[in-house]
PDB file of N, CA and C in Angstrom:
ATOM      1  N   UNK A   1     -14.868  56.163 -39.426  1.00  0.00           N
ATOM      2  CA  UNK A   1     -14.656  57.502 -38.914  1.00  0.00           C
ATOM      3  C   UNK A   1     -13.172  57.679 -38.667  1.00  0.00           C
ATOM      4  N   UNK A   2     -12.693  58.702 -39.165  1.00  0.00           N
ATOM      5  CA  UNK A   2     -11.111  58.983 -39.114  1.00  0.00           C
ATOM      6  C   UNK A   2     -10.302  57.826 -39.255  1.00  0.00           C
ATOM      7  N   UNK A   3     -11.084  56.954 -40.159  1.00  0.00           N
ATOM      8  CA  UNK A   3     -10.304  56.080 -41.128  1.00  0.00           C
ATOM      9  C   UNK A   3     -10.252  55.043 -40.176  1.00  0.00           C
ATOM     10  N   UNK A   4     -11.347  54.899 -39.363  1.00  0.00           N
ATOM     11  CA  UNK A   4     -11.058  53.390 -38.604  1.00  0.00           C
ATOM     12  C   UNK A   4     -12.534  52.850 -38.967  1.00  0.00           C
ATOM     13  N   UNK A   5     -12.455  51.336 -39.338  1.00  0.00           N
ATOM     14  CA  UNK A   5     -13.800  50.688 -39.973  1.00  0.00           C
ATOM     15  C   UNK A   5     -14.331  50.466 -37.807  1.00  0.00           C
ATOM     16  N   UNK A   6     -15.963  50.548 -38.083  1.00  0.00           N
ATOM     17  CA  UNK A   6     -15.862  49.820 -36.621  1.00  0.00           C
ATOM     18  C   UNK A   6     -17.142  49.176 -37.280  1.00  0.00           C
ATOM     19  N   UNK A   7     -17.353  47.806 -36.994  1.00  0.00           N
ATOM     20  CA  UNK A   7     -18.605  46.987 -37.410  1.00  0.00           C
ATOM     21  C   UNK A   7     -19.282  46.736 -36.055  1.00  0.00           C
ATOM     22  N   UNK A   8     -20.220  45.973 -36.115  1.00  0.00           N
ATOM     23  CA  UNK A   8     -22.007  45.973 -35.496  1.00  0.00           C
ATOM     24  C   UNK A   8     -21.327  45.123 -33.829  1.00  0.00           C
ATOM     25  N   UNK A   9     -20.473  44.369 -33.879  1.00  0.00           N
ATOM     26  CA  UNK A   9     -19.847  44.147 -32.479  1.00  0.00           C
ATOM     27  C   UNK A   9     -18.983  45.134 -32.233  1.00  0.00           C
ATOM     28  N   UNK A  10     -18.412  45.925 -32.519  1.00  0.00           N
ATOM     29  CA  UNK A  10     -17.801  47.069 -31.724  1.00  0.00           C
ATOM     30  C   UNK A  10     -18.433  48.161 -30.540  1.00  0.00           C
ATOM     31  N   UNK A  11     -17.855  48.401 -29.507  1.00  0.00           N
ATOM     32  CA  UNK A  11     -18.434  49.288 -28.482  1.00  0.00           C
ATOM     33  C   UNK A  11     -17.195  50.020 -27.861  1.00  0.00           C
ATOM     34  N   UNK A  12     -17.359  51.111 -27.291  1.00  0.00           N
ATOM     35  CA  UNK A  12     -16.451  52.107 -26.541  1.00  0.00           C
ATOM     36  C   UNK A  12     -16.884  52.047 -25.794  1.00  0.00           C
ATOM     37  N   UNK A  13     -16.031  51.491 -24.514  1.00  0.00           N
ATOM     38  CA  UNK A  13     -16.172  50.982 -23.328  1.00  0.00           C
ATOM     39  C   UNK A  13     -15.691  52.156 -22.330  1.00  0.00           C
ATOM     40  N   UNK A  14     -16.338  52.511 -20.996  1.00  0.00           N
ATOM     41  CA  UNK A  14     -15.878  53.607 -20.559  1.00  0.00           C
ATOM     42  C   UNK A  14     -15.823  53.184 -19.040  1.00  0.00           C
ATOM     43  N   UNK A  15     -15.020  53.147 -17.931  1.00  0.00           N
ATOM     44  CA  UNK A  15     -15.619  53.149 -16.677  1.00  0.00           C
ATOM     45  C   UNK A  15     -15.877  53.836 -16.199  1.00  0.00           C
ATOM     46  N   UNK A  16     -17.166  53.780 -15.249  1.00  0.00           N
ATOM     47  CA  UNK A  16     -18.539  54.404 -14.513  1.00  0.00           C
ATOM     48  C   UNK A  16     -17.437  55.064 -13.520  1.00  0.00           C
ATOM     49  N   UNK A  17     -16.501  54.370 -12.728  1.00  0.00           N
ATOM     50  CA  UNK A  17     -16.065  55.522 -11.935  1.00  0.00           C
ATOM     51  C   UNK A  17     -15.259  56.503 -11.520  1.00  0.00           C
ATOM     52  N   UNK A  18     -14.313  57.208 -11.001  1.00  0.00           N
ATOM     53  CA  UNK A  18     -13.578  57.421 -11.603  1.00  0.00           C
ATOM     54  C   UNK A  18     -12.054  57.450 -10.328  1.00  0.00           C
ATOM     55  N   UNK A  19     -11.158  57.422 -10.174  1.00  0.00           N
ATOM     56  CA  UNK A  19      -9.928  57.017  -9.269  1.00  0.00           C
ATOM     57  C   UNK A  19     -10.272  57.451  -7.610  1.00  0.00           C
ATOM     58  N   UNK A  20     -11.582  58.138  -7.888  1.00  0.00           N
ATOM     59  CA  UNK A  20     -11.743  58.274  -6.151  1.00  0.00           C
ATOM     60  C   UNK A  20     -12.855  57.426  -5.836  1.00  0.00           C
ATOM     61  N   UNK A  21     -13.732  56.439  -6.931  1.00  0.00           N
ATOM     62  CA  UNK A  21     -14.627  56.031  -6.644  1.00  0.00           C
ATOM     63  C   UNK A  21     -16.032  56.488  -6.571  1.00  0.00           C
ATOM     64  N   UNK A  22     -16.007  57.615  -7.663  1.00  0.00           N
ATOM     65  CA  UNK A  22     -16.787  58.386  -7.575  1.00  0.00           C
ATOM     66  C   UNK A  22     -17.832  57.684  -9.273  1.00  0.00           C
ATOM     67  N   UNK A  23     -18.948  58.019  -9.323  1.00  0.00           N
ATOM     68  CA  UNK A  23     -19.427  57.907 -10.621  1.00  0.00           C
ATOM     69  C   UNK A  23     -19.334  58.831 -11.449  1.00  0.00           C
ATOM     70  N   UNK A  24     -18.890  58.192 -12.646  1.00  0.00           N
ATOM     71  CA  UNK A  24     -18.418  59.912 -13.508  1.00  0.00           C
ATOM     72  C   UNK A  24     -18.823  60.734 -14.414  1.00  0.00           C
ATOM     73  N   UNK A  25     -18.405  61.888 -14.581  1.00  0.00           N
ATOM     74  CA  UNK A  25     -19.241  63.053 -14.940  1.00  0.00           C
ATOM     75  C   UNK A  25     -19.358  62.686 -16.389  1.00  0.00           C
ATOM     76  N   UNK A  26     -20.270  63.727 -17.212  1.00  0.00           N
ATOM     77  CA  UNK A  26     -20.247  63.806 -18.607  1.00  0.00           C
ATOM     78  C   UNK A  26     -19.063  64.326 -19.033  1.00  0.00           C
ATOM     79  N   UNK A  27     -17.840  65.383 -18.598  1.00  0.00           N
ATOM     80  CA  UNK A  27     -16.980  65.731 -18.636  1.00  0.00           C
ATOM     81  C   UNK A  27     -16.127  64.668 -18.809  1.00  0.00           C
ATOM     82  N   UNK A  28     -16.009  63.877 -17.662  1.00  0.00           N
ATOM     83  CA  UNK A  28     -15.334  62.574 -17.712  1.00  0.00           C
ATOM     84  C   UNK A  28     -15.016  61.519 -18.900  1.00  0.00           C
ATOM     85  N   UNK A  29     -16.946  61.320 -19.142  1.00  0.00           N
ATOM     86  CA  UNK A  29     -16.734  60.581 -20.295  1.00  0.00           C
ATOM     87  C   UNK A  29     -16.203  61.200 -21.582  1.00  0.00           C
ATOM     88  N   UNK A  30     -16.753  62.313 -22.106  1.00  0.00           N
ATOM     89  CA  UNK A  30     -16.326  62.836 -23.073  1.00  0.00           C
ATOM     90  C   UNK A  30     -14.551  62.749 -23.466  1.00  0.00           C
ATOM     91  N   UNK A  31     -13.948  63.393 -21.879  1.00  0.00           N
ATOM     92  CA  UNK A  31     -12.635  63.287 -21.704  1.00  0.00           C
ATOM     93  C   UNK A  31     -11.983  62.093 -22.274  1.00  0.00           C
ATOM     94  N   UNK A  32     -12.338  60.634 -21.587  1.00  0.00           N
ATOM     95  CA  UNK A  32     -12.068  59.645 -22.232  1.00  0.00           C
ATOM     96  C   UNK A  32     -11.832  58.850 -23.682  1.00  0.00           C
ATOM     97  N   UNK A  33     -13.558  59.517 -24.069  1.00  0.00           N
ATOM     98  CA  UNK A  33     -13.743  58.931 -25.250  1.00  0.00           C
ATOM     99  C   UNK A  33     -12.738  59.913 -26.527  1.00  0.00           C
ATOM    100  N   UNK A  34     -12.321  61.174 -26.165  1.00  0.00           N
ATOM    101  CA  UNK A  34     -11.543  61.922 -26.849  1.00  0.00           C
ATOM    102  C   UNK A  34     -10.066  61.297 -26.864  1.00  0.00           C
ATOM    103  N   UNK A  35      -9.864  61.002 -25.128  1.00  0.00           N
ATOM    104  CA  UNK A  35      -8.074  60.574 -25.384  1.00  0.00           C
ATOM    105  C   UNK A  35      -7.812  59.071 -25.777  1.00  0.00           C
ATOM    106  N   UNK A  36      -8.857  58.212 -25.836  1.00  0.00           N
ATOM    107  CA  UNK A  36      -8.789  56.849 -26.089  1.00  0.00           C
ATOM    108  C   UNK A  36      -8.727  56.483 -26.821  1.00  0.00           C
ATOM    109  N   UNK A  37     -10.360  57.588 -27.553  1.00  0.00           N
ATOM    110  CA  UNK A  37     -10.797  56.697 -29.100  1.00  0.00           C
ATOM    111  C   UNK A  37     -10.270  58.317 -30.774  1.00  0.00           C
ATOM    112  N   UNK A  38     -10.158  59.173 -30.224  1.00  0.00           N
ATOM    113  CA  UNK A  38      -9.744  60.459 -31.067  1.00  0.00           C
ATOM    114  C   UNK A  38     -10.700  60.905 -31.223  1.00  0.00           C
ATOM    115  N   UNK A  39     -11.733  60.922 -30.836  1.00  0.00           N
ATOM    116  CA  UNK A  39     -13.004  61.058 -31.019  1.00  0.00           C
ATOM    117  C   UNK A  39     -13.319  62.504 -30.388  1.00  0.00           C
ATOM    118  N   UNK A  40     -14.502  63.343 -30.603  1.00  0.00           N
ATOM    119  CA  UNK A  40     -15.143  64.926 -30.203  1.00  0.00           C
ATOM    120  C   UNK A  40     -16.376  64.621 -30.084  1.00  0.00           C
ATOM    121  N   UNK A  41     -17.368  63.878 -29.075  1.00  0.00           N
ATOM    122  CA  UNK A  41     -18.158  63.845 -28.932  1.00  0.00           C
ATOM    123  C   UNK A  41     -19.208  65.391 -28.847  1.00  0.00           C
ATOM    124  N   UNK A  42     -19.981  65.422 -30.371  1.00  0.00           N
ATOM    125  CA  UNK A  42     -20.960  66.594 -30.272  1.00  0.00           C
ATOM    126  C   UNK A  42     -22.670  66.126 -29.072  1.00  0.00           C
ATOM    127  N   UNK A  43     -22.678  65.157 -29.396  1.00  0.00           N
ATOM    128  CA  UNK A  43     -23.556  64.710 -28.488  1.00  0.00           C
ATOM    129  C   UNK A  43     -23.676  63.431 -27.924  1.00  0.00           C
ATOM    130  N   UNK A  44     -24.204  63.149 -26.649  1.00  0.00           N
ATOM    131  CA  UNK A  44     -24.476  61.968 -26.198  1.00  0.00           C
ATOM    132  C   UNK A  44     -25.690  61.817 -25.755  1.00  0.00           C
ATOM    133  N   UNK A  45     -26.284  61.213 -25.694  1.00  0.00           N
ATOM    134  CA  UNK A  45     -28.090  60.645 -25.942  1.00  0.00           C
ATOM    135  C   UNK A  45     -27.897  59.014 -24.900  1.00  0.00           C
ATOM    136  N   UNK A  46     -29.077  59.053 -23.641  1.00  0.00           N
ATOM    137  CA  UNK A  46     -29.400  58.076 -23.339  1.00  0.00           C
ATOM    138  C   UNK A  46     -30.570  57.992 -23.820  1.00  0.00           C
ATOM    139  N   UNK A  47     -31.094  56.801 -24.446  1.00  0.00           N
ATOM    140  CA  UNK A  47     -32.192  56.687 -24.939  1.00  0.00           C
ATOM    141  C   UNK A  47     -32.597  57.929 -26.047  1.00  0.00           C
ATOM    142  N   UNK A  48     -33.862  58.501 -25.992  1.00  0.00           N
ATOM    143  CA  UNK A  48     -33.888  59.810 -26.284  1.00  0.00           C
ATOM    144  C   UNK A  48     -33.687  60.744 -25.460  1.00  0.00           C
ATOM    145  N   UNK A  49     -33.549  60.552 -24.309  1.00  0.00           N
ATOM    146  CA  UNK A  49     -32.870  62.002 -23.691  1.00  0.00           C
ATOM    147  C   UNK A  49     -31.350  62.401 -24.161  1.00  0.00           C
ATOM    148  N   UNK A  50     -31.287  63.483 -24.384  1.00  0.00           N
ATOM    149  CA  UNK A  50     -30.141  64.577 -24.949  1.00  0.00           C
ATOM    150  C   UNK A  50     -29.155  64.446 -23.287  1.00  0.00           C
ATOM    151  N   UNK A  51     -28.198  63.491 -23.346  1.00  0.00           N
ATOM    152  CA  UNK A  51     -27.420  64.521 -22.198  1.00  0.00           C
ATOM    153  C   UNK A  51     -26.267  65.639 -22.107  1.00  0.00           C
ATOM    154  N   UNK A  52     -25.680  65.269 -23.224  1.00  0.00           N
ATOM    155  CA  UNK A  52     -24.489  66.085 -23.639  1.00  0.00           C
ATOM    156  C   UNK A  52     -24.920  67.078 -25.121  1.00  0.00           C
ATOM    157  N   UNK A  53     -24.806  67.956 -25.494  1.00  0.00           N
ATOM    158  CA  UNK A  53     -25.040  68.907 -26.650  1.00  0.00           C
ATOM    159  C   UNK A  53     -23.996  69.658 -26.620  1.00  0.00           C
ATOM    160  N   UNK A  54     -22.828  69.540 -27.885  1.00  0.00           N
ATOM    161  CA  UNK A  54     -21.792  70.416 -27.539  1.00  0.00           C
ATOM    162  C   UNK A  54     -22.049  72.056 -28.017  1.00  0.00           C
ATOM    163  N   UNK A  55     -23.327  71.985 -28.979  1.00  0.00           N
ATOM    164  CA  UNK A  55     -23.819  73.483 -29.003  1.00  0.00           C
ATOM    165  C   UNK A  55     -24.740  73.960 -28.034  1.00  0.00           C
ATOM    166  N   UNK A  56     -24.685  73.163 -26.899  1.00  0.00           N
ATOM    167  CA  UNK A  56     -25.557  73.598 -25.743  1.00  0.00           C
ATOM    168  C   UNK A  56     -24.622  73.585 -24.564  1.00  0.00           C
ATOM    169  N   UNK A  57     -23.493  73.707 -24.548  1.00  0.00           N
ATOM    170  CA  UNK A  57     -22.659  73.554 -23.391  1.00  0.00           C
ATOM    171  C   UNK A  57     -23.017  74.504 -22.513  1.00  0.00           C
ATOM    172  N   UNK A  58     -23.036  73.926 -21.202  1.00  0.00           N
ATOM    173  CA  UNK A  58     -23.222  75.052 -19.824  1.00  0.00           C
ATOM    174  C   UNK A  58     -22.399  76.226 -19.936  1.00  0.00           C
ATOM    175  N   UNK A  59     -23.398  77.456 -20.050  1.00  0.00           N
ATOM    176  CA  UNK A  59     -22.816  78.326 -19.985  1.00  0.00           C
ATOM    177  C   UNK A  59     -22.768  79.266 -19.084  1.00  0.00           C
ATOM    178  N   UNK A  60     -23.861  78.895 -17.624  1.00  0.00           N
ATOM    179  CA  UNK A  60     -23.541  79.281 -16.697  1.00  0.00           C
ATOM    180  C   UNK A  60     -22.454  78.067 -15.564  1.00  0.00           C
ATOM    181  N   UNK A  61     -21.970  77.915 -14.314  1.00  0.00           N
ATOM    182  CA  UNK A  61     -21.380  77.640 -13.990  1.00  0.00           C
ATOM    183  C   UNK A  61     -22.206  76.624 -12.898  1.00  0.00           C
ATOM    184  N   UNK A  62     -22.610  75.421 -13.138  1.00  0.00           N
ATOM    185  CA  UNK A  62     -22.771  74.165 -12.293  1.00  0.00           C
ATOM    186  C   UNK A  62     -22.571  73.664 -11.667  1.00  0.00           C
ATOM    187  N   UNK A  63     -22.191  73.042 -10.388  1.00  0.00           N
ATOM    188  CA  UNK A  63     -21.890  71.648  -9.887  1.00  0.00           C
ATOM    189  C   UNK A  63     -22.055  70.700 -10.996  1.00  0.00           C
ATOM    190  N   UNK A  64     -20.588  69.781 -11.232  1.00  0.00           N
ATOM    191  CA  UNK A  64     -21.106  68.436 -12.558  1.00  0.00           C
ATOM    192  C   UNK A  64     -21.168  67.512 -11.716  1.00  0.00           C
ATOM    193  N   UNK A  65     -23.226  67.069 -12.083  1.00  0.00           N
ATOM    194  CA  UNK A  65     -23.657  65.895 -11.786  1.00  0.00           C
ATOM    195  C   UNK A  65     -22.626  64.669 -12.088  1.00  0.00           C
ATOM    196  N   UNK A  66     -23.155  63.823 -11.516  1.00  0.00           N
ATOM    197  CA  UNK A  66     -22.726  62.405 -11.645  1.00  0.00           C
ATOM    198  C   UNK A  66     -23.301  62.172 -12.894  1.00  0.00           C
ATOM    199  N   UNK A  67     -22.981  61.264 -13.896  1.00  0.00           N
ATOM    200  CA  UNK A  67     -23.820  60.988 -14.691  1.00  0.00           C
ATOM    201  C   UNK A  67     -25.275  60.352 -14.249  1.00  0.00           C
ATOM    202  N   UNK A  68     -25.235  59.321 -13.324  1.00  0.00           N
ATOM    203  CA  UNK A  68     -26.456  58.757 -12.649  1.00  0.00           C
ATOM    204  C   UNK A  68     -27.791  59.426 -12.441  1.00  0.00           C
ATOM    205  N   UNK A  69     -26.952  60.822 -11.764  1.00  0.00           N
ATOM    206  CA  UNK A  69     -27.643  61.690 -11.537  1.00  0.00           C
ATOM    207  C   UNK A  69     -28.274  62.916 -12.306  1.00  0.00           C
ATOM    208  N   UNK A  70     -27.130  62.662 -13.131  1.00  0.00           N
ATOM    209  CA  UNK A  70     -27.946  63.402 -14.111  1.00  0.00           C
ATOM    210  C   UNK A  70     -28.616  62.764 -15.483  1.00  0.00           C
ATOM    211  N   UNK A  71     -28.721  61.579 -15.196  1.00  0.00           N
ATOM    212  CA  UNK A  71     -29.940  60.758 -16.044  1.00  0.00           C
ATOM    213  C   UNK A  71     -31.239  61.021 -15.228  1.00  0.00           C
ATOM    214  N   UNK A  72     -31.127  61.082 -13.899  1.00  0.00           N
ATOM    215  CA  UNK A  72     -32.603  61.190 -13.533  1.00  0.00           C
ATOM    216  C   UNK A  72     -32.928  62.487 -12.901  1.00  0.00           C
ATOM    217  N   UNK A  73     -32.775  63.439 -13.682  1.00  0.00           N
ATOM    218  CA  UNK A  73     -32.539  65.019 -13.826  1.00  0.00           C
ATOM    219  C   UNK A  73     -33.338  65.266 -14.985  1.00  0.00           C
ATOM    220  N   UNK A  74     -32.542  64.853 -15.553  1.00  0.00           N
ATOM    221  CA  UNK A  74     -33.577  64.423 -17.124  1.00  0.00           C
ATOM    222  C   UNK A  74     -34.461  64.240 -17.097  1.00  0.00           C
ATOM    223  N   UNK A  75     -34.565  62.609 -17.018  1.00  0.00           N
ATOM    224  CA  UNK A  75     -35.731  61.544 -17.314  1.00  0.00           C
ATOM    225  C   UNK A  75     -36.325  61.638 -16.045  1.00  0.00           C
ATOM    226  N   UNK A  76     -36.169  61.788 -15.026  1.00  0.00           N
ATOM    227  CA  UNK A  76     -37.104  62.021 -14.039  1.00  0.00           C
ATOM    228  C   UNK A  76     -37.190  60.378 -13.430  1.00  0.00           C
ATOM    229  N   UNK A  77     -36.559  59.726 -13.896  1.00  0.00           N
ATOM    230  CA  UNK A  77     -36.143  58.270 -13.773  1.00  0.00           C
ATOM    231  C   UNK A  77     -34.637  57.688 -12.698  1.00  0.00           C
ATOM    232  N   UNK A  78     -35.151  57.280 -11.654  1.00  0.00           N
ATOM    233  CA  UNK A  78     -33.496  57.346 -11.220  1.00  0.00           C
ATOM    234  C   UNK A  78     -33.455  55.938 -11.726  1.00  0.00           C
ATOM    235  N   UNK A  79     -31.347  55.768 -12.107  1.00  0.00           N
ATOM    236  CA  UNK A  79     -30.826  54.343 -12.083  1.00  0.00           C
ATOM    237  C   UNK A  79     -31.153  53.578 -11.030  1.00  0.00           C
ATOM    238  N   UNK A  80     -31.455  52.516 -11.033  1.00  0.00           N
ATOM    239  CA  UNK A  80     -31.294  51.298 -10.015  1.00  0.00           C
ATOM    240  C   UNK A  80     -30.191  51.113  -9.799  1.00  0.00           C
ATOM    241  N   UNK A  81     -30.040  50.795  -8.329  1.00  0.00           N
ATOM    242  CA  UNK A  81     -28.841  50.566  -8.021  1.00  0.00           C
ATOM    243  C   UNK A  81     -28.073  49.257  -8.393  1.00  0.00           C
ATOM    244  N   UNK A  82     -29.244  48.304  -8.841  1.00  0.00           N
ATOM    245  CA  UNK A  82     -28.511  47.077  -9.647  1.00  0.00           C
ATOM    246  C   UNK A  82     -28.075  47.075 -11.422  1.00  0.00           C
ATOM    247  N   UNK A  83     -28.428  48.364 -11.496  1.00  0.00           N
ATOM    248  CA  UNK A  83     -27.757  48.281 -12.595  1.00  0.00           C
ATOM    249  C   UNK A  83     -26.267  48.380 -13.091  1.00  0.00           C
ATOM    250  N   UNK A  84     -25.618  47.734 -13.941  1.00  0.00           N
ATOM    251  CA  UNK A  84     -24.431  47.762 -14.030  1.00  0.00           C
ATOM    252  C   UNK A  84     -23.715  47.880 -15.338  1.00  0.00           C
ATOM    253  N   UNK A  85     -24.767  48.543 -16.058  1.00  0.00           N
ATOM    254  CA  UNK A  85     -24.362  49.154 -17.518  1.00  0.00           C
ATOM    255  C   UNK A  85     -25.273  49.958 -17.939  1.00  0.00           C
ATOM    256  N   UNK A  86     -24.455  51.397 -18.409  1.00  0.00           N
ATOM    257  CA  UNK A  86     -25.260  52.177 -19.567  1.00  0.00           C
ATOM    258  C   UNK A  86     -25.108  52.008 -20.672  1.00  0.00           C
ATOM    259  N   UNK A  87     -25.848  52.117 -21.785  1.00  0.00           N
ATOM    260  CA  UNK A  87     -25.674  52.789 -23.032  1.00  0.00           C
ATOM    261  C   UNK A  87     -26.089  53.736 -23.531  1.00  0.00           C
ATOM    262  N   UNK A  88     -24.874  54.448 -24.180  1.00  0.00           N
ATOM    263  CA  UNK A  88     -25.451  55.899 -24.678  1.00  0.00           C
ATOM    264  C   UNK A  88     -25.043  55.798 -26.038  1.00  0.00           C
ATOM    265  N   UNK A  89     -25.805  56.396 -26.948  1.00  0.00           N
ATOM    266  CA  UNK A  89     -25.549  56.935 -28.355  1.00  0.00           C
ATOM    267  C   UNK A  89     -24.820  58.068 -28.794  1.00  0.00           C
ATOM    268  N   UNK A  90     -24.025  58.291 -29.513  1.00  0.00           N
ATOM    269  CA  UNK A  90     -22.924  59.306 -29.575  1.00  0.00           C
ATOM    270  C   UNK A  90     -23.217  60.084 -31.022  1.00  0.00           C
ATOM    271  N   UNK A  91     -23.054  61.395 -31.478  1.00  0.00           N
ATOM    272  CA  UNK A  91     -22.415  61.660 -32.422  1.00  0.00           C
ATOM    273  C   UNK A  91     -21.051  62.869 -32.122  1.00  0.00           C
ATOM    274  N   UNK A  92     -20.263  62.405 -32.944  1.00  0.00           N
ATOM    275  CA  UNK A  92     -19.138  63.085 -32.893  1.00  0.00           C
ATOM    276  C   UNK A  92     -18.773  64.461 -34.065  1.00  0.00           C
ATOM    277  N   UNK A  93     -17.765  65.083 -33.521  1.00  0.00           N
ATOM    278  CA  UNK A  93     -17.234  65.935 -34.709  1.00  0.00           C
ATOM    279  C   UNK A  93     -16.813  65.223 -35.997  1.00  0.00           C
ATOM    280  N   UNK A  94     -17.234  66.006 -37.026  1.00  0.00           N
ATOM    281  CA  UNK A  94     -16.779  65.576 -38.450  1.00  0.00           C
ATOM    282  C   UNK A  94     -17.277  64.242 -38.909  1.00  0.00           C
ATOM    283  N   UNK A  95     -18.439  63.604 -37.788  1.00  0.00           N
ATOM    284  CA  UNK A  95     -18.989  62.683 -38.528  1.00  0.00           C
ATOM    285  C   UNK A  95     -19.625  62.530 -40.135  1.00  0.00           C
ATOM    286  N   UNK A  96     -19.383  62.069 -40.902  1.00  0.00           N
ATOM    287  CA  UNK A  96     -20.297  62.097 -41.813  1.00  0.00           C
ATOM    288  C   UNK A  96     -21.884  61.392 -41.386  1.00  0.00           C
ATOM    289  N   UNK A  97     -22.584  61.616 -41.955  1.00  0.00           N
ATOM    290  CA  UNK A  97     -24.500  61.239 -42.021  1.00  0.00           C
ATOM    291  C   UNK A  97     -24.340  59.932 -42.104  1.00  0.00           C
ATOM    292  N   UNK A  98     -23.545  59.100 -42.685  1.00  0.00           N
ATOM    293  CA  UNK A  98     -23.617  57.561 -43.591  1.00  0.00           C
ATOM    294  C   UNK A  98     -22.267  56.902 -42.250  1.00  0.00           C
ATOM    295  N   UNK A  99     -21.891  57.682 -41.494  1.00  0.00           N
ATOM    296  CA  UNK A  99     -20.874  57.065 -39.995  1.00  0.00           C
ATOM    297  C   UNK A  99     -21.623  56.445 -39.034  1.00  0.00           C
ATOM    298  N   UNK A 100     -21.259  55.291 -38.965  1.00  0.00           N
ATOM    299  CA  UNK A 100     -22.124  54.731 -37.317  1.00  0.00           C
ATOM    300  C   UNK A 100     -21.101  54.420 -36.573  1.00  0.00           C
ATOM    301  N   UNK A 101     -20.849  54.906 -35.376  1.00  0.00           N
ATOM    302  CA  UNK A 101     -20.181  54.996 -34.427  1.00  0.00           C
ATOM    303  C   UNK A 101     -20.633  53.686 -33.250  1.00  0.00           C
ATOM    304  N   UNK A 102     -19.973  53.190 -32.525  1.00  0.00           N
ATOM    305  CA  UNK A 102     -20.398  52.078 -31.806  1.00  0.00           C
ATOM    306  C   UNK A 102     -21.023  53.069 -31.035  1.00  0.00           C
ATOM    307  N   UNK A 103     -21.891  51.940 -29.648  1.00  0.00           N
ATOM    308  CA  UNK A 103     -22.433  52.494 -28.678  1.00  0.00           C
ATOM    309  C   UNK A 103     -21.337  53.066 -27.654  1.00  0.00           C
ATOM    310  N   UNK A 104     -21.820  53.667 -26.285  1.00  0.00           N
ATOM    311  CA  UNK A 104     -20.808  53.954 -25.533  1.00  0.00           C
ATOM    312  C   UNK A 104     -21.204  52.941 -24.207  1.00  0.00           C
ATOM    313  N   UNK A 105     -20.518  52.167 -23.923  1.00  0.00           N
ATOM    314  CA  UNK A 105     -21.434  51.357 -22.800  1.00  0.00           C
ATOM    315  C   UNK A 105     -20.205  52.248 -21.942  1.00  0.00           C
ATOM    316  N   UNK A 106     -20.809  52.099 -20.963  1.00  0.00           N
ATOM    317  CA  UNK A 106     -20.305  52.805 -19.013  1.00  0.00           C
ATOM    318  C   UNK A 106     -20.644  51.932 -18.388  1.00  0.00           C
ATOM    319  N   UNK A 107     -19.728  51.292 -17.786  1.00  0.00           N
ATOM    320  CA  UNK A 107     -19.865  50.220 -17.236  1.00  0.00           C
ATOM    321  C   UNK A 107     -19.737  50.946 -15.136  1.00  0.00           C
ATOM    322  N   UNK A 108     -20.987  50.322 -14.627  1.00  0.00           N
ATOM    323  CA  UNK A 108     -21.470  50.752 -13.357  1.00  0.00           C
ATOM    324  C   UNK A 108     -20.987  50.065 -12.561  1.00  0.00           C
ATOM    325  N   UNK A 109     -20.497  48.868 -13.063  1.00  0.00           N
ATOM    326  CA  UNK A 109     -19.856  47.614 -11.481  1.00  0.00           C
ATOM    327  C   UNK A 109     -18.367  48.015 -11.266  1.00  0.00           C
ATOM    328  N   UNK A 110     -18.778  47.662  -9.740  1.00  0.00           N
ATOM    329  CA  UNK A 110     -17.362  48.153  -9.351  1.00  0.00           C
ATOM    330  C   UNK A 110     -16.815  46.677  -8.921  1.00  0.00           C
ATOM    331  N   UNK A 111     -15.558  46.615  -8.664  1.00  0.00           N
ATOM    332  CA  UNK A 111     -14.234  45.618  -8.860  1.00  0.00           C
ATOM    333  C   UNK A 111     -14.413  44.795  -7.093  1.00  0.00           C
ATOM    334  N   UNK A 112     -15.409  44.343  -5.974  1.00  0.00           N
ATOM    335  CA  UNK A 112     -15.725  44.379  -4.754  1.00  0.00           C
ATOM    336  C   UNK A 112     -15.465  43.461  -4.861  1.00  0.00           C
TER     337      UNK A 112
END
């Protein structure tokens, strides 16, 4: 994708929180994965839940969940608090069909 090979050990690593200690938004991640990796995340997918849709963007005006929180918004599933990694599935702008993009792990542990 945009001329970078990524093979079957590659991952885009993101941290869960963000400089106030907060867990971070879908905004957040997206933000990241754009200034890090060059990347336009069109969607992000935990599991099969849809969390991000960039042709579904909020178009009324929200409070932005935590991501945590808004996994179990969704799924109706809250995170455990011992958990200490997500993975989400990505597709991006201008992917081609035949592009596999690494996973996005979000990493939940904090530095204590």
């Amino acid at each position: 994708y945009q001329q970078k090979t990524w093979n079957c050990w590659d991952r885009i690593i993101v941290p869960g929180f963000n400089s106030k200690g907060e867990v971070v938004t879908l905004r957040d991640i997206c933000d990241h994965i754009q200034r890090e990796h060059d990347l336009v995340p069109q969607q992000l997918l935990f599991g099969t839940a849809t969390l991000y849709d960039k042709e579904d963007e909020i178009k009324e005006q929200q409070p932005p969940f935590s991501l945590t929180e808004l996994i179990r918004k969704i799924t109706g599933k809250p995170i455990p608090k011992e958990c200490r990694l997500l993975i989400l599935s990505m597709v991006c702008e201008n992917e081609e069909l035949d592009d596999e993009l690494p996973p996005v792990h979000v990493m939940l542990q904090t530095n204590q």
